[in-house]
N, C-alpha and C. Protein backbone atom coordinates (compact mmCIF):
# COMPACT_ATOMS: atom_id res chain seq x y z
N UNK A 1 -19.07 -14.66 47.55
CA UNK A 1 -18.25 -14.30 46.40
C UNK A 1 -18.19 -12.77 46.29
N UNK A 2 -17.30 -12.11 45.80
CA UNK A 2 -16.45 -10.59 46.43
C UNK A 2 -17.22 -10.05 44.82
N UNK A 3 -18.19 -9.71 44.84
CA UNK A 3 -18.29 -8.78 43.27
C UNK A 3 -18.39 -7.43 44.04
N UNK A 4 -17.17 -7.00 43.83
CA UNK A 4 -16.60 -5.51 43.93
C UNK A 4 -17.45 -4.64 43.25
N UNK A 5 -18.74 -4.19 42.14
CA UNK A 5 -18.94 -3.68 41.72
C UNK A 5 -19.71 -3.84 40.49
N UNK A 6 -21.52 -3.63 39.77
CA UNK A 6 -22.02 -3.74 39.46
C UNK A 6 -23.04 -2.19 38.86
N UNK A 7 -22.50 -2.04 37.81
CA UNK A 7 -23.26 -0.78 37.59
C UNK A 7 -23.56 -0.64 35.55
N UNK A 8 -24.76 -0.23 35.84
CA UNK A 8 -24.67 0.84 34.43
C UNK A 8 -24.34 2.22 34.23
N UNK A 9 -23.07 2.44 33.35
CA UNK A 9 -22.18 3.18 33.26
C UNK A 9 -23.06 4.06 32.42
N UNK A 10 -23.52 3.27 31.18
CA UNK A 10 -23.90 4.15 30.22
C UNK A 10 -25.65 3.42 29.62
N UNK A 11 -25.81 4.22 29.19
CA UNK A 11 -27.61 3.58 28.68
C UNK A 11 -27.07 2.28 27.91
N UNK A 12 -27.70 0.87 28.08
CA UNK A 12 -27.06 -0.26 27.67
C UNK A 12 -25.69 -0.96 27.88
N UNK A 13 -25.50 -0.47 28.52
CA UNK A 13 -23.72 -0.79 29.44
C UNK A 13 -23.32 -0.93 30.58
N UNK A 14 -23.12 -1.97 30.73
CA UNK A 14 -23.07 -2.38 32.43
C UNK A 14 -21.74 -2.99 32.82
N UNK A 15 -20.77 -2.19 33.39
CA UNK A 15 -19.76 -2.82 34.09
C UNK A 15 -19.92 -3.58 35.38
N UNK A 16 -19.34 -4.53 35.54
CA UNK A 16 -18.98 -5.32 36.61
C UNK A 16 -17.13 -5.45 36.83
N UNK A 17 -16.71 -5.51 38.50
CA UNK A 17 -15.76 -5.77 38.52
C UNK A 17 -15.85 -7.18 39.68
N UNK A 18 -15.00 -7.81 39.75
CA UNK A 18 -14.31 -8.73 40.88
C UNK A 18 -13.00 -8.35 41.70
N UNK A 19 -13.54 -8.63 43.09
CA UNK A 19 -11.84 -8.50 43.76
C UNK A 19 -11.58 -10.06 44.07
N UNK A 20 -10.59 -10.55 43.60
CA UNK A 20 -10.05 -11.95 43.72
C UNK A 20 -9.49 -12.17 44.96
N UNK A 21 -10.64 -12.87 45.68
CA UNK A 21 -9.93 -13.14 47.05
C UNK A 21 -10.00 -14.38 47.46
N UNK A 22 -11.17 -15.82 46.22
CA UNK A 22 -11.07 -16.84 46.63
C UNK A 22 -10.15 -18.02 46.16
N UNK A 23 -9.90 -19.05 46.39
CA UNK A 23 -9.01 -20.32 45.93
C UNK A 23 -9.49 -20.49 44.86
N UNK A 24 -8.27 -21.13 44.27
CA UNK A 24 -9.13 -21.47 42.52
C UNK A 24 -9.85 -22.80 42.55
N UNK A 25 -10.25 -23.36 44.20
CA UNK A 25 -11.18 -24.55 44.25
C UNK A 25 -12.69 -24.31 43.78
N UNK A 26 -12.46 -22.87 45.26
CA UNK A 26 -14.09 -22.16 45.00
C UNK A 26 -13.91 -21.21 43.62
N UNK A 27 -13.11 -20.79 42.97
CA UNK A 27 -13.96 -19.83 42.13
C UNK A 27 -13.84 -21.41 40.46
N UNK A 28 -13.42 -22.46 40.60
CA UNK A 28 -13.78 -23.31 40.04
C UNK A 28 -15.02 -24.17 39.95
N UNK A 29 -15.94 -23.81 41.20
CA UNK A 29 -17.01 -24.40 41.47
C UNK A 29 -18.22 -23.61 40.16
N UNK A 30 -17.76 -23.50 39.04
CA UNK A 30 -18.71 -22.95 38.03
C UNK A 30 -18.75 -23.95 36.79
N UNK A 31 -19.90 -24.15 35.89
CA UNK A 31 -20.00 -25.08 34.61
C UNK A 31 -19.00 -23.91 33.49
N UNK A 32 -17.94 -24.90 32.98
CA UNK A 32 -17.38 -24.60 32.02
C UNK A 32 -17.18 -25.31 30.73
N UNK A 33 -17.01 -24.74 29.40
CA UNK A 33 -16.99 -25.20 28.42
C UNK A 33 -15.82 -26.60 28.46
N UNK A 34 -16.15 -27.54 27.96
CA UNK A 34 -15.10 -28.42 27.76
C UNK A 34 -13.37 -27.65 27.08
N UNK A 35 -13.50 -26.52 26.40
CA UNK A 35 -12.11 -26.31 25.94
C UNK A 35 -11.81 -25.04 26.93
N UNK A 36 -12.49 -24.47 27.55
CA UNK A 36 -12.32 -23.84 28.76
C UNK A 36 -11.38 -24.90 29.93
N UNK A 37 -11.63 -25.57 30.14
CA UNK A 37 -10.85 -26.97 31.21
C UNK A 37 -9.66 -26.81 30.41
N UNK A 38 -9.78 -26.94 28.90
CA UNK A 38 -8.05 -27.42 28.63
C UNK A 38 -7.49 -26.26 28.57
N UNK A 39 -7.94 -25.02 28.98
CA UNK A 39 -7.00 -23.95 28.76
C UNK A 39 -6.79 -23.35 29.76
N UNK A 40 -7.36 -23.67 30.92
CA UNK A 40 -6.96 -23.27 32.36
C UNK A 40 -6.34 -24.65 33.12
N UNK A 41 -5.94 -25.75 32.13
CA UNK A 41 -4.67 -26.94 32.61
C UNK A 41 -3.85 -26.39 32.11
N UNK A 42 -3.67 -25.26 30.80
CA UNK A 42 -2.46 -25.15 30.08
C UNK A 42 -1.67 -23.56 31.07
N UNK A 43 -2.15 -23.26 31.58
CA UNK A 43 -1.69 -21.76 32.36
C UNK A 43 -1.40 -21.80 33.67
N UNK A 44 -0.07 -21.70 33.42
CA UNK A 44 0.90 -21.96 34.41
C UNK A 44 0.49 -21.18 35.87
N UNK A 45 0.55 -20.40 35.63
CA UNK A 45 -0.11 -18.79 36.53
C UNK A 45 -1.20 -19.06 37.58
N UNK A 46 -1.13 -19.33 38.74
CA UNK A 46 -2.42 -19.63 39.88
C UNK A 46 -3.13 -18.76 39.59
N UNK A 47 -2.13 -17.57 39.83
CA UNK A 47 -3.04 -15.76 39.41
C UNK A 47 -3.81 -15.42 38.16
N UNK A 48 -3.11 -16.14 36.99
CA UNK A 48 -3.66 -16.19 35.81
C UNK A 48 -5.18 -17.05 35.86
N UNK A 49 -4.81 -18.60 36.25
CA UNK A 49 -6.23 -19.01 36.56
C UNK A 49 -7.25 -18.37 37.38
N UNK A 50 -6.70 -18.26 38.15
CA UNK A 50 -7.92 -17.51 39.26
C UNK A 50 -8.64 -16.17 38.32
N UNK A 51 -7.79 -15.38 37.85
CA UNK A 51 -8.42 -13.76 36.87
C UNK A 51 -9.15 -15.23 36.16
N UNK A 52 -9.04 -16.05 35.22
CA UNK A 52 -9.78 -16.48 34.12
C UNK A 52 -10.88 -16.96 34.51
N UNK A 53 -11.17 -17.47 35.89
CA UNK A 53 -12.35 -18.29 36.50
C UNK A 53 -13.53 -16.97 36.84
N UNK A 54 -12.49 -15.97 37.83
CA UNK A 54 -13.77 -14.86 37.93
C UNK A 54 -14.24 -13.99 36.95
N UNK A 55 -13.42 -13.98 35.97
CA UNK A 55 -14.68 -13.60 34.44
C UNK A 55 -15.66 -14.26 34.30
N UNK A 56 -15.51 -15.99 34.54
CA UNK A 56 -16.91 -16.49 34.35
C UNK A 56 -18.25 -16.14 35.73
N UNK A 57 -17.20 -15.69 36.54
CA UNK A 57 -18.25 -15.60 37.75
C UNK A 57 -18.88 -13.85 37.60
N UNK A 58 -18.27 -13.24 36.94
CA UNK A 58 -18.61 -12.06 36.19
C UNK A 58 -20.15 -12.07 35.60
N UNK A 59 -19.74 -13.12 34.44
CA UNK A 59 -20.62 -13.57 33.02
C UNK A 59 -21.86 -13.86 33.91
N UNK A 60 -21.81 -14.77 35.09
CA UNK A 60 -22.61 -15.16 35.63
C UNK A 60 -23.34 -14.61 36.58
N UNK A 61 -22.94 -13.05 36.83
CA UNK A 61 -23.69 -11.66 37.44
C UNK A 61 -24.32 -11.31 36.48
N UNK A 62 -23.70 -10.97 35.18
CA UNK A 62 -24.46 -10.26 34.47
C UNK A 62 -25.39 -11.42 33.66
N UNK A 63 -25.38 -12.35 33.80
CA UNK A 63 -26.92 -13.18 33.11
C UNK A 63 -26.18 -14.05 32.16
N UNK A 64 -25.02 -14.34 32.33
CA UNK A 64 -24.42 -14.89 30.88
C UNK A 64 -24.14 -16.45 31.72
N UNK A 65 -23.21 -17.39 30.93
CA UNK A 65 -22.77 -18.08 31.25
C UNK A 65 -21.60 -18.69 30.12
N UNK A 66 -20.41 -19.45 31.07
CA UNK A 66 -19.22 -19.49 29.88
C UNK A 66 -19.62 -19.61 28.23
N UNK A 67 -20.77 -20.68 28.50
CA UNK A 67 -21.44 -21.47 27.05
C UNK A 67 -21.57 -20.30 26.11
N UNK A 68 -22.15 -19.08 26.86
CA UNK A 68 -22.47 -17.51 25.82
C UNK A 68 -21.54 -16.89 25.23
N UNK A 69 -19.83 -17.11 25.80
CA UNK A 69 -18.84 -16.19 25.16
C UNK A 69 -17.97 -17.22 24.46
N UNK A 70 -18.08 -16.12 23.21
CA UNK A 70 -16.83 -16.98 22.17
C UNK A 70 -16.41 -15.90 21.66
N UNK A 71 -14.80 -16.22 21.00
CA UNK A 71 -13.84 -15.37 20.34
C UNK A 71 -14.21 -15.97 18.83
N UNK A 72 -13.45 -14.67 18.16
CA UNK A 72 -13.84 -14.19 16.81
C UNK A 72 -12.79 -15.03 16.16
N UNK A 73 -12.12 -15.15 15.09
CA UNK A 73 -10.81 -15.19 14.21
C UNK A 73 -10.02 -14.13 14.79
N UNK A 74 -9.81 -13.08 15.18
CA UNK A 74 -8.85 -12.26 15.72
C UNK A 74 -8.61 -12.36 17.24
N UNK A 75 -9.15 -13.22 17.87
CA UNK A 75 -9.64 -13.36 19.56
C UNK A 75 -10.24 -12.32 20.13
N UNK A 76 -11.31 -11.82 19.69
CA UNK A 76 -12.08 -10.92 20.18
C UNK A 76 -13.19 -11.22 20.77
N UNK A 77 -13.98 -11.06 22.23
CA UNK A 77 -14.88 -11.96 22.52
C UNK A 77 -15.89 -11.12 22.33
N UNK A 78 -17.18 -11.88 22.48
CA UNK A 78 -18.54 -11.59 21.77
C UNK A 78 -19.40 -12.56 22.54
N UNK A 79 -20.77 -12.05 22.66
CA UNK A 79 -21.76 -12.74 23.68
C UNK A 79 -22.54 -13.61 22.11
N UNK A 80 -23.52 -14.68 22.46
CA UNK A 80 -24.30 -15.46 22.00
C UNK A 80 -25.39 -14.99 21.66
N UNK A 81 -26.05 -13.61 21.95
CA UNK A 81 -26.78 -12.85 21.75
C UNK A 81 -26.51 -11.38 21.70
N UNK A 82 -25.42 -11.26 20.58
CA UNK A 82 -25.46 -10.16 20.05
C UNK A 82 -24.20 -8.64 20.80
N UNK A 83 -24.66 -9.23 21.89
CA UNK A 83 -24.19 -8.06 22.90
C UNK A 83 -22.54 -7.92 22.87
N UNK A 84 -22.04 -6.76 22.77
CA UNK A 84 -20.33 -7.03 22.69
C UNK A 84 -19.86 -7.09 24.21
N UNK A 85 -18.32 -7.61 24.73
CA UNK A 85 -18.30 -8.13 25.89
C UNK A 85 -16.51 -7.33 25.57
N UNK A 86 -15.94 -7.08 26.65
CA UNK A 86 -14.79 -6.57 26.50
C UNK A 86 -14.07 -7.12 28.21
N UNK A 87 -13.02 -8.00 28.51
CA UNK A 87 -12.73 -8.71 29.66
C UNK A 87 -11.04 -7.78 29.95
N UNK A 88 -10.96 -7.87 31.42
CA UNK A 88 -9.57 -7.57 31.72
C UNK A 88 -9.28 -7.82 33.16
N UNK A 89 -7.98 -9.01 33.15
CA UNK A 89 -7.97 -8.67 34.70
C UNK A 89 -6.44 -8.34 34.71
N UNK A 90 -5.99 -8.18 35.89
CA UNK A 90 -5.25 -7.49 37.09
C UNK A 90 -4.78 -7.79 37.93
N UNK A 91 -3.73 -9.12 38.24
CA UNK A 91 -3.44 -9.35 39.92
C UNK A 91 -4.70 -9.46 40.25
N UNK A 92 -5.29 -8.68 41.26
CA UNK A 92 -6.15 -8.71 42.53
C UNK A 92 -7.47 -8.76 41.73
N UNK A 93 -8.02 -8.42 40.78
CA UNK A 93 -9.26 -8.09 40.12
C UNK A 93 -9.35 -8.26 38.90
N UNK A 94 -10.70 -8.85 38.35
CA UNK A 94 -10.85 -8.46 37.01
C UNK A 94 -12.31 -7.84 36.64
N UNK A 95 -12.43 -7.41 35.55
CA UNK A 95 -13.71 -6.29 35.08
C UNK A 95 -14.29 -7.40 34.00
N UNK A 96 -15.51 -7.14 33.23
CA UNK A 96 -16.38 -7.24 32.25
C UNK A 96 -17.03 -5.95 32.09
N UNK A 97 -17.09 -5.24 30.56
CA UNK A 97 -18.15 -4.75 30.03
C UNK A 97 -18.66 -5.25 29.31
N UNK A 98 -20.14 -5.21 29.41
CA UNK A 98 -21.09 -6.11 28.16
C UNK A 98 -22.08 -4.21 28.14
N UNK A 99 -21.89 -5.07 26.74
CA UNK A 99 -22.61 -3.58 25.78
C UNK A 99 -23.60 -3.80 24.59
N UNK A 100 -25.15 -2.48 24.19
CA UNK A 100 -24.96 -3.13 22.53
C UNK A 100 -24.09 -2.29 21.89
N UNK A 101 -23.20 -1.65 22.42
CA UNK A 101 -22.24 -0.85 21.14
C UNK A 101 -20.79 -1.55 21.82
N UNK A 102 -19.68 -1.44 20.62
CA UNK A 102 -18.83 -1.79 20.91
C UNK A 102 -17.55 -1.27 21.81
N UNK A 103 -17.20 -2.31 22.80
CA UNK A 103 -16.59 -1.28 23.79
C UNK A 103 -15.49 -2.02 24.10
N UNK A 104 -14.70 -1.19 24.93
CA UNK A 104 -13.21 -2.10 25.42
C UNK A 104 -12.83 -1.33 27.14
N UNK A 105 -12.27 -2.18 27.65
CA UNK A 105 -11.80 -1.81 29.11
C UNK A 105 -10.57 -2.83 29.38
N UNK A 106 -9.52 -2.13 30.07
CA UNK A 106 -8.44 -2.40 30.47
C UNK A 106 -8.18 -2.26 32.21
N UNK A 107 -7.43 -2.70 32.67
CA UNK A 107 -7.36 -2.61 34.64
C UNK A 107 -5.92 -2.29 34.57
N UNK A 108 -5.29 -1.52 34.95
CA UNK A 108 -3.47 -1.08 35.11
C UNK A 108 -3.44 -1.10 36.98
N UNK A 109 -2.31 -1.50 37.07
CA UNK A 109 -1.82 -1.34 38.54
C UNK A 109 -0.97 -0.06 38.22
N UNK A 110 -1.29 0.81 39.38
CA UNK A 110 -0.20 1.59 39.35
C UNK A 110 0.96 1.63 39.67
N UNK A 111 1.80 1.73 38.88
CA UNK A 111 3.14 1.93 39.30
C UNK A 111 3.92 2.55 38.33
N UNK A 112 5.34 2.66 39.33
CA UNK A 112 6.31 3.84 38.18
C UNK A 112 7.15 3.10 37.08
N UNK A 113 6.78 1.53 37.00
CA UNK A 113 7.74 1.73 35.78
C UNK A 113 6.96 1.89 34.57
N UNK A 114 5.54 2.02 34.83
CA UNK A 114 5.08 2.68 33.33
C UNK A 114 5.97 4.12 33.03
N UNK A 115 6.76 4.56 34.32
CA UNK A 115 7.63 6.06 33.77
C UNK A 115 8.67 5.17 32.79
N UNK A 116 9.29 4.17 33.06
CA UNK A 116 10.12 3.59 32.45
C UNK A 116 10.19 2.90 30.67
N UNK A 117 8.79 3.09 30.49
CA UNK A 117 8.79 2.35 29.05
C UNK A 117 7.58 3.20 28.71
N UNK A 118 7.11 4.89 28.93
CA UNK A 118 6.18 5.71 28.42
C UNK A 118 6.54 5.63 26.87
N UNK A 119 7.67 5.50 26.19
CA UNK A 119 8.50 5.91 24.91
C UNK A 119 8.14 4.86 23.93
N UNK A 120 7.87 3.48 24.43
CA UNK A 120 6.76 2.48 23.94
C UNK A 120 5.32 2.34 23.51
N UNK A 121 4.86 3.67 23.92
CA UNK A 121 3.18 3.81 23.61
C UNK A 121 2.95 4.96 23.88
N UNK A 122 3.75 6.07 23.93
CA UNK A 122 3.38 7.40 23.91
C UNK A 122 4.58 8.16 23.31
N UNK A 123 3.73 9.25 22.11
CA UNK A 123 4.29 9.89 21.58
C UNK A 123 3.86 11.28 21.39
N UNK A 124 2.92 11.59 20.76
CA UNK A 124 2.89 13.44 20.86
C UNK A 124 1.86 13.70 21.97
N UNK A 125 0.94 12.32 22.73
CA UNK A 125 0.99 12.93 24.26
C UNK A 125 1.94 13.73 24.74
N UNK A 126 3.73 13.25 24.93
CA UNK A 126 4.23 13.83 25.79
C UNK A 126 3.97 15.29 25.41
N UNK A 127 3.60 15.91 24.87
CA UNK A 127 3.58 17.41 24.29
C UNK A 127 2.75 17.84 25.51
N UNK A 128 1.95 17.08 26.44
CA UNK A 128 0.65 18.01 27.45
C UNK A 128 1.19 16.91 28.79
N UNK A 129 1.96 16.42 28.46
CA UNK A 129 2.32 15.29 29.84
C UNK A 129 3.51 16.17 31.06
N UNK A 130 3.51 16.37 31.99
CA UNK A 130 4.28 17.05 32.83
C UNK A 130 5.24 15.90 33.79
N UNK A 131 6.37 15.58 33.18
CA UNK A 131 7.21 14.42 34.02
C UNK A 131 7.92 14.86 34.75
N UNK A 132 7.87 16.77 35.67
CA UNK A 132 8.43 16.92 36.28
C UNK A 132 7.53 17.11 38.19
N UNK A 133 5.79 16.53 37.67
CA UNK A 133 5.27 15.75 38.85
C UNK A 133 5.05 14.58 38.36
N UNK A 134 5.79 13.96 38.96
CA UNK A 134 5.94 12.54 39.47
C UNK A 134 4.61 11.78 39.45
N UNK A 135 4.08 12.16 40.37
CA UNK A 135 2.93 11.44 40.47
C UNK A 135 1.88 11.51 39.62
N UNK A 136 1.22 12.83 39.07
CA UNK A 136 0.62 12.98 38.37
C UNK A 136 1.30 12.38 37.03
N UNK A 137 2.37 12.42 36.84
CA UNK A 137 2.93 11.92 35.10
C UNK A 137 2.40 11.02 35.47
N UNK A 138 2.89 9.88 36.28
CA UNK A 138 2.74 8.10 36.56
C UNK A 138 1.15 8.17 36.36
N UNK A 139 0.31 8.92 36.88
CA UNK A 139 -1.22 8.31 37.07
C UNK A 139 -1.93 8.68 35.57
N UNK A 140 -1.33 9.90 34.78
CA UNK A 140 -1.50 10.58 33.18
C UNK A 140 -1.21 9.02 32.07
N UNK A 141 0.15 8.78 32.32
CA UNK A 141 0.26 7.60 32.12
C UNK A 141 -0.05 6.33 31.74
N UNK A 142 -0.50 6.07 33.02
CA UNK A 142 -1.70 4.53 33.40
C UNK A 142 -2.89 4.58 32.55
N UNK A 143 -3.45 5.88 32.52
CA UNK A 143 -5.02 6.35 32.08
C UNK A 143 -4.37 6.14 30.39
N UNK A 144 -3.05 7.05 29.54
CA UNK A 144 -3.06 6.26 28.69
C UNK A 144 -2.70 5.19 27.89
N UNK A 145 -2.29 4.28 28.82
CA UNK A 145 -1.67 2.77 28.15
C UNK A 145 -3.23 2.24 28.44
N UNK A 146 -4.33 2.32 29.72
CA UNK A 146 -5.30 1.62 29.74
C UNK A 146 -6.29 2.40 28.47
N UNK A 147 -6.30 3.43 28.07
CA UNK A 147 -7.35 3.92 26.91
C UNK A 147 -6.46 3.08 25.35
N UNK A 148 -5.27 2.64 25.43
CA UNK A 148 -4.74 2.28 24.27
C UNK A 148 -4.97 0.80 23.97
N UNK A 149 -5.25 0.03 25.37
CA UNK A 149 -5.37 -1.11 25.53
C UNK A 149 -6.59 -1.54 25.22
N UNK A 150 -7.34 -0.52 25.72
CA UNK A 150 -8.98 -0.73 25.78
C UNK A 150 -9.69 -0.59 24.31
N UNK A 151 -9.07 0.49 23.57
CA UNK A 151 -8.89 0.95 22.66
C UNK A 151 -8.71 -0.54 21.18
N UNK A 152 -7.49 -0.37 21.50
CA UNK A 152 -7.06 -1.88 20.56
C UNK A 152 -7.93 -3.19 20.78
N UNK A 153 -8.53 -3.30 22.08
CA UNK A 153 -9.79 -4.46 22.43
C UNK A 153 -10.59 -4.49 21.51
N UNK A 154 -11.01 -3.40 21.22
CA UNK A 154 -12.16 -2.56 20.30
C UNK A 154 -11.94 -3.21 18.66
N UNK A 155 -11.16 -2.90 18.26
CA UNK A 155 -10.67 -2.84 16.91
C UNK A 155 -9.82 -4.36 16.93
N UNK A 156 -9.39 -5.04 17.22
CA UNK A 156 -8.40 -5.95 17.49
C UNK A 156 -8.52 -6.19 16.28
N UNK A 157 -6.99 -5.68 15.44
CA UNK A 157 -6.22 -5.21 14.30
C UNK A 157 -4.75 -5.83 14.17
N UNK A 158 -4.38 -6.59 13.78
CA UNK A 158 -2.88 -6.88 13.33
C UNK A 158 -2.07 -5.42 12.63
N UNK A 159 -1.06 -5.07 13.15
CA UNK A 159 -0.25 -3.74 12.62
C UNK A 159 -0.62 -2.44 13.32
N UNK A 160 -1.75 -2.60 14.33
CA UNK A 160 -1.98 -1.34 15.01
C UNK A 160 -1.18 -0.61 15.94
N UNK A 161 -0.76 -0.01 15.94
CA UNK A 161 0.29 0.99 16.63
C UNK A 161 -0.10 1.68 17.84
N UNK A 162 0.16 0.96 19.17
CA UNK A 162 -0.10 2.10 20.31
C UNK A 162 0.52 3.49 20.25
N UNK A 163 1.67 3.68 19.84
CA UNK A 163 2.48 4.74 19.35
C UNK A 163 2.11 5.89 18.06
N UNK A 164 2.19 5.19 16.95
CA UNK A 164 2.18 5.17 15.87
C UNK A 164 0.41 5.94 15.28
N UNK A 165 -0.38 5.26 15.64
CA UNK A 165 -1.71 4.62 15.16
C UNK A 165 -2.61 5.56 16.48
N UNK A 166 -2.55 5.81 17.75
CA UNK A 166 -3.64 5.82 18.74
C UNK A 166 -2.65 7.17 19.31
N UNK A 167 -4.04 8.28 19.49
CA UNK A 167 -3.41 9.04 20.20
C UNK A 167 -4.53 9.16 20.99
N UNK A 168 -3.95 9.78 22.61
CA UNK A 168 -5.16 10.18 23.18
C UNK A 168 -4.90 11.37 23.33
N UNK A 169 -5.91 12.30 23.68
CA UNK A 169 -6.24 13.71 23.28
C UNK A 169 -5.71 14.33 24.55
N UNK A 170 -5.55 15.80 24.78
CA UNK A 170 -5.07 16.26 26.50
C UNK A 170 -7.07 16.56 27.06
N UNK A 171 -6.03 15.61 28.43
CA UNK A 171 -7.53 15.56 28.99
C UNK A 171 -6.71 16.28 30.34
N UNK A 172 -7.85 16.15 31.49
CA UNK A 172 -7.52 16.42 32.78
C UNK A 172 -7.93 15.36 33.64
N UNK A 173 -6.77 15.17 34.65
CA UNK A 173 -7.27 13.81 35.29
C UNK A 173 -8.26 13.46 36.53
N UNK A 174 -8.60 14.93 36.71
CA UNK A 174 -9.78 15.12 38.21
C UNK A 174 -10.96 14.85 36.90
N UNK A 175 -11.12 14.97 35.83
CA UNK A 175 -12.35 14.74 35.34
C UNK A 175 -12.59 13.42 34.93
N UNK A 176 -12.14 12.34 35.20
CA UNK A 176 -12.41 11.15 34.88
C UNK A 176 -13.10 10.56 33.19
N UNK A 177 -12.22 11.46 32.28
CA UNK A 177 -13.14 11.14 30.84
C UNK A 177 -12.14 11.67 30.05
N UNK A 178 -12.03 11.47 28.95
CA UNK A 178 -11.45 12.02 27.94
C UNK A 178 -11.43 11.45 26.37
N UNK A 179 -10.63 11.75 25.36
CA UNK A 179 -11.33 11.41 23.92
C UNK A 179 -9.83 11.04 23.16
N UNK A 180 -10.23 9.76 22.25
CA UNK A 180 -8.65 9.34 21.87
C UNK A 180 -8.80 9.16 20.17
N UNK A 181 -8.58 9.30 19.41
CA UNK A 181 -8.43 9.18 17.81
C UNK A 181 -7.37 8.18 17.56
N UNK A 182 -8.13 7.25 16.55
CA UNK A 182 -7.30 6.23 15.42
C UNK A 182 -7.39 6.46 14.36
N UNK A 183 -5.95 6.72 13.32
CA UNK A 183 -6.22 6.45 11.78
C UNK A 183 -5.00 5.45 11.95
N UNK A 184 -5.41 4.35 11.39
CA UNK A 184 -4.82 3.44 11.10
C UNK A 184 -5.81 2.81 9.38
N UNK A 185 -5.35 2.37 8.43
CA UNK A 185 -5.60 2.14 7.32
C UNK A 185 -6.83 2.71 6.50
N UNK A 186 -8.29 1.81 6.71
CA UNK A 186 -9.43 2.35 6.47
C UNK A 186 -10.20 3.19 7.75
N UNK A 187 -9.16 3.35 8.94
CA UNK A 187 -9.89 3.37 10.09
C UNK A 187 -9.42 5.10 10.52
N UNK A 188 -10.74 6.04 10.40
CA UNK A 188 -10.46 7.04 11.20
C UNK A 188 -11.67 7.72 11.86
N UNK A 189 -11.21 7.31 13.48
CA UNK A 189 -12.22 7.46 14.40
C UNK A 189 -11.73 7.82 15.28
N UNK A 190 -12.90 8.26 16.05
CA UNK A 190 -12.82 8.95 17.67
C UNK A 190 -13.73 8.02 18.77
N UNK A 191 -12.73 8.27 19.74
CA UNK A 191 -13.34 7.44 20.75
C UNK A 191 -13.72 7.94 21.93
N UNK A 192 -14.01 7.79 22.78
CA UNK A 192 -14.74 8.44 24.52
C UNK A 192 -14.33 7.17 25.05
N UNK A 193 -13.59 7.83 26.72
CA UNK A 193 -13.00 6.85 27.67
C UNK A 193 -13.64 7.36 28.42
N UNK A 194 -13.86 6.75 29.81
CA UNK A 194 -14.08 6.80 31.10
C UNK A 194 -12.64 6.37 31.94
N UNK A 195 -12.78 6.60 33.41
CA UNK A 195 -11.60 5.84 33.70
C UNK A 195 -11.68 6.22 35.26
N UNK A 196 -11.72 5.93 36.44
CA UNK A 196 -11.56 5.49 37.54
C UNK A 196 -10.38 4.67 38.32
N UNK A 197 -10.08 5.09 39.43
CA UNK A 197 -9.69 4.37 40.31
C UNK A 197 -10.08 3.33 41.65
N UNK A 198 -9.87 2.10 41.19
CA UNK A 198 -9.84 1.40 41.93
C UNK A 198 -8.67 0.44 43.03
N UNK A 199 -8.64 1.01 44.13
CA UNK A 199 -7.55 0.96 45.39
C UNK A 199 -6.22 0.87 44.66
N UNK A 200 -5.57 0.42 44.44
CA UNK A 200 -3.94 0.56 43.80
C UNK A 200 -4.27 0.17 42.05
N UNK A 201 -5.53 0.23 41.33
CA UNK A 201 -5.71 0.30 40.18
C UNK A 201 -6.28 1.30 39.11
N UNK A 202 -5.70 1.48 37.83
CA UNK A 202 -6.50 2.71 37.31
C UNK A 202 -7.34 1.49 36.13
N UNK A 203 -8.96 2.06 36.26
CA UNK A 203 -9.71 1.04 35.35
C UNK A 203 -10.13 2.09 34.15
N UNK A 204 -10.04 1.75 33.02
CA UNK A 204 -10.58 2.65 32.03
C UNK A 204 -11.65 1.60 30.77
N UNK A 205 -12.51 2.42 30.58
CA UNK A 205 -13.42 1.53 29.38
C UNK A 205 -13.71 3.10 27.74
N UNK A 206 -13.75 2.10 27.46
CA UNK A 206 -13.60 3.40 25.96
C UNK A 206 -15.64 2.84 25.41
N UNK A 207 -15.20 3.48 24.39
CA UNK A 207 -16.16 3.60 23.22
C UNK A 207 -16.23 4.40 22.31
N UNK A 208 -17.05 4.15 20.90
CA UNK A 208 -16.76 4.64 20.12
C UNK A 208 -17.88 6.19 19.65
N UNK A 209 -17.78 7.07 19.86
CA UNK A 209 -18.31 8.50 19.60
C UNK A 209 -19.70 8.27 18.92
């Protein structure tokens, strides 16, 4: 089984990733919750099943098992002991962070039509964004729809505004880190991202300051 990656990122924080390379026979060969079965009959998506099976084979690197993760009233998942858990996959891969502070991570493929719908989730970024390199805009980009994504994991809020609500701060992208602010209602905070590349993916995990 392909676990792409196993580390502590931060004191109490341990990412894991998967590269999805087996049948959804073998990565089915794991004990799952009875309403786990009815929700990987209901998803149409081979690709979709397969990302949902290697989270549990994730859970099951890092010491967990399906029985340990449950969602909140807002679908936010959470371990059986306390620990917060933040899931994302990707086509080819998916991640887990399990934390004791609360955290979020997102997986983006790169590509250019995030140039195509930047105007959807970025706004006084463009003020430090340069869309006349190409490449660098596209990869500036990725880093912030995955800190907005990762971000909103965190807080999972009805009315929150990737646009509106979440800004991320001007960072630089050889430094792999940077810092994003929410005021949205009672909520005004700062956050710390990380963020890496993995082969045609940008992975980012946040937290809160």
């Amino acid at each position: 089984m392909p676990l792409y990656k196993s580390e502590e990122v931060l004191p109490g924080t341990r990412l894991l990733i998967w590269k999805i390379t087996e049948s959804e026979e073998e990565l089915g060969a794991i004990d799952l919750k009875p309403a786990c079965h009815g929700r990987i009959d209901r998803m149409k998506s081979s690709q979709h099943r397969r990302g949902f099976l290697s989270v549990r084979w994730l859970l099951k690197e890092a010491g967990y098992t399906d029985f340990d993760l449950h969602y909140d009233a807002d679908g936010k998942p959470y371990l059986e002991d306390g620990n917060y858990i933040s899931i994302t996959h990707s086509y080819g891969f998916s991640a887990i962070i399990v934390s004791d502070r609360n955290v979020g991570i997102d997986m983006e493929l790169r590509r250019e039509k995030v140039i195509t719908i930047a105007d959807k989730f970025v706004d006084r970024e463009f003020a430090y964004l340069d869309p006349m390199h190409l490449d660098t805009y596209m990869q500036m980009l990725i880093v912030i729809w995955g800190v907005k994504e990762a971000v909103f994991k965190m807080i999972s809020r009805d009315g929150l505004s990737f646009k509106q609500h979440m800004d991320v701060l001007p960072f630089e992208y050889a430094s792999g880190n940077g810092s994003a602010k929410v005021i949205f209602e009672e909520i005004n905070k700062n956050y710390r991202f990380l963020f890496e590349e993995i082969e045609d993916f940008t992975l980012v995990y946040s937290f809160e300051n």
